[in-house]
Protein backbone atom coordinates (compact mmCIF):
# COMPACT_ATOMS: atom_id res chain seq x y z
CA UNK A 1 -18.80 18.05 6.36
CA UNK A 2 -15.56 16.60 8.23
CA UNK A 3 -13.99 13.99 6.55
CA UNK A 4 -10.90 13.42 8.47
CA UNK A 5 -10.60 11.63 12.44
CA UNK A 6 -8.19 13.35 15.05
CA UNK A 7 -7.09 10.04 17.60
CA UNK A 8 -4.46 9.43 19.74
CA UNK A 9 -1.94 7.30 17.88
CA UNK A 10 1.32 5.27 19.23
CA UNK A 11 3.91 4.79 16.58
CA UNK A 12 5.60 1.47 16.06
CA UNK A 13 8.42 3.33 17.77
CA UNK A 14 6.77 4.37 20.84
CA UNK A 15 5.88 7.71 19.91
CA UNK A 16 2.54 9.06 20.98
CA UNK A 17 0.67 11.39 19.00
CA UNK A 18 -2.38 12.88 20.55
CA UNK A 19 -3.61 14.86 17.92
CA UNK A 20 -2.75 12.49 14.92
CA UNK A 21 -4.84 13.03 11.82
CA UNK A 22 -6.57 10.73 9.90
CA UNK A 23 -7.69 10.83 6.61
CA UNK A 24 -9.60 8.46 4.27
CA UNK A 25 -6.80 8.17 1.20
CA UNK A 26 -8.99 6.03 -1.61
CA UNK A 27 -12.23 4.20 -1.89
CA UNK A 28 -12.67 0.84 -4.35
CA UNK A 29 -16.13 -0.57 -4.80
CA UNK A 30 -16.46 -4.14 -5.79
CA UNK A 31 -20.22 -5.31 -7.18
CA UNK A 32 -21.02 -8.81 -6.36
CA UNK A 33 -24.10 -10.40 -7.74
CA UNK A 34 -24.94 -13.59 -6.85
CA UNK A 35 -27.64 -16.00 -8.39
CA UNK A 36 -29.93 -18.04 -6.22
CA UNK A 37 -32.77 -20.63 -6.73
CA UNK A 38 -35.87 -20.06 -4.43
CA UNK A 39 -38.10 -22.90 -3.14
CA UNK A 40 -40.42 -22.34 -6.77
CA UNK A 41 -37.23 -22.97 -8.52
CA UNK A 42 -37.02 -19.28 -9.53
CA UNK A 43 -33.89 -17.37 -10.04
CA UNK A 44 -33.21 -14.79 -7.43
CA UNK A 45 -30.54 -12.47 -7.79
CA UNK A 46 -29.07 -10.48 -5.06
CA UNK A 47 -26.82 -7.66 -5.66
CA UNK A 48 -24.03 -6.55 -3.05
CA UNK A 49 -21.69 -3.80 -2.88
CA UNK A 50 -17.97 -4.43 -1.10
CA UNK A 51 -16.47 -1.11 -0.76
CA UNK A 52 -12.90 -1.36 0.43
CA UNK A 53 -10.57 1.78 1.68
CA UNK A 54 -7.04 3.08 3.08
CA UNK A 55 -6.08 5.93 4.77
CA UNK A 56 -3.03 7.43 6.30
CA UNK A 57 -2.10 8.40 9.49
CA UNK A 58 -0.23 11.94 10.15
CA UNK A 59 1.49 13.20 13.46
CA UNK A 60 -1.09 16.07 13.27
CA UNK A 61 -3.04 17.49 11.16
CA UNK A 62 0.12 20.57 10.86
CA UNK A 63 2.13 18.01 9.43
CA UNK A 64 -0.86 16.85 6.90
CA UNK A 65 -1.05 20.22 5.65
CA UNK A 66 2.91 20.71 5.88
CA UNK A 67 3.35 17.26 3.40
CA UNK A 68 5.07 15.64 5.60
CA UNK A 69 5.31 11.70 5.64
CA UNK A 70 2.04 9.45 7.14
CA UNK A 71 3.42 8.04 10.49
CA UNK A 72 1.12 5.36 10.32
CA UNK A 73 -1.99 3.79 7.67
CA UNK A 74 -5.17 1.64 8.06
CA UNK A 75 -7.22 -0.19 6.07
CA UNK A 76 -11.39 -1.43 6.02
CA UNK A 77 -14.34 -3.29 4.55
CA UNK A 78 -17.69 -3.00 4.87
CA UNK A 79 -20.62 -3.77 2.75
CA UNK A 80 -22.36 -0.88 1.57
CA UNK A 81 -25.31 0.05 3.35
CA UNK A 82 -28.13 1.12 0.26
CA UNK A 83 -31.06 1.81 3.18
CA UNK A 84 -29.13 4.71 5.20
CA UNK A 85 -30.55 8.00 4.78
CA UNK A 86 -28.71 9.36 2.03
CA UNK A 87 -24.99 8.63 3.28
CA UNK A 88 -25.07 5.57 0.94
CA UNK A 89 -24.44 8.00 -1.90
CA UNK A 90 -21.32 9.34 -0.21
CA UNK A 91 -18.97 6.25 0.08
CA UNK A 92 -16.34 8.34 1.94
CA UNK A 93 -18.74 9.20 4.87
CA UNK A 94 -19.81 5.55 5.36
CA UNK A 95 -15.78 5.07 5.15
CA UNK A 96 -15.38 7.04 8.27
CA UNK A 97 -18.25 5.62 9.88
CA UNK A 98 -17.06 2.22 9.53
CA UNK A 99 -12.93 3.49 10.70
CA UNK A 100 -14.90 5.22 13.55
CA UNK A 101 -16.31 1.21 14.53
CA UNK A 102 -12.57 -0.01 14.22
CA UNK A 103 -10.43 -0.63 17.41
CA UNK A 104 -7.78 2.09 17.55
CA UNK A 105 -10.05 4.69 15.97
CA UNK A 106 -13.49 4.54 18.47
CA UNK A 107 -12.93 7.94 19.79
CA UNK A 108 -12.11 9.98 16.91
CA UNK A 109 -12.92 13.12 16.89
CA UNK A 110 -14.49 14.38 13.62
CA UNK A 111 -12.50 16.84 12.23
């Protein structure tokens, strides 16, 4: 399974990177449940999951593996998604799914 993105990446000092590396650093899951009356009058109670992840950014994925310093980080939301063929019990790959949607990050390349 890959779980990191290789994109082309400008730094805030005008650096390009066309082999940056991407990983997903940590994963939070927040339950929400929230309490509803139906037309009956009947409580309904719907359960939601916010899941809510950073990353980092490296210059390449030698540098990664080297230690060196991120040149760069992200951050995302997304609800998670409980009907998906078993990727709802790996938060991480629904992480990169949902980076892989974000502007910046649409043609990572699984790596």
């Amino acid at each position: 399974m890959n779980m990191a993105l290789t994109i082309e990446y400008e730094t805030h000092y005008g650096i390009t990177c066309e082999q940056a590396h991407c990983i997903v650093k940590d994963a939070r899951v927040n339950k929400e449940v929230e309490i509803t009356e139906d037309e009956d009058g009947e409580e309904v109670s719907t359960t939601t999951f916010d899941i809510h992840y950073n990353g980092k950014i490296f210059a390449s994925l030698t540098a990664y593996t080297d230690g060196a310093s991120p040149i760069g980080g992200f951050n995302g939301r997304f609800e998670l998604d409980s009907g998906a063929a078993k990727t709802q019990y790996n938060l991480i790959k629904q992480a990169y799914l949902d980076l892989k949607a974000m502007d910046g990050f649409t043609d990572g390349v699984d790596c």
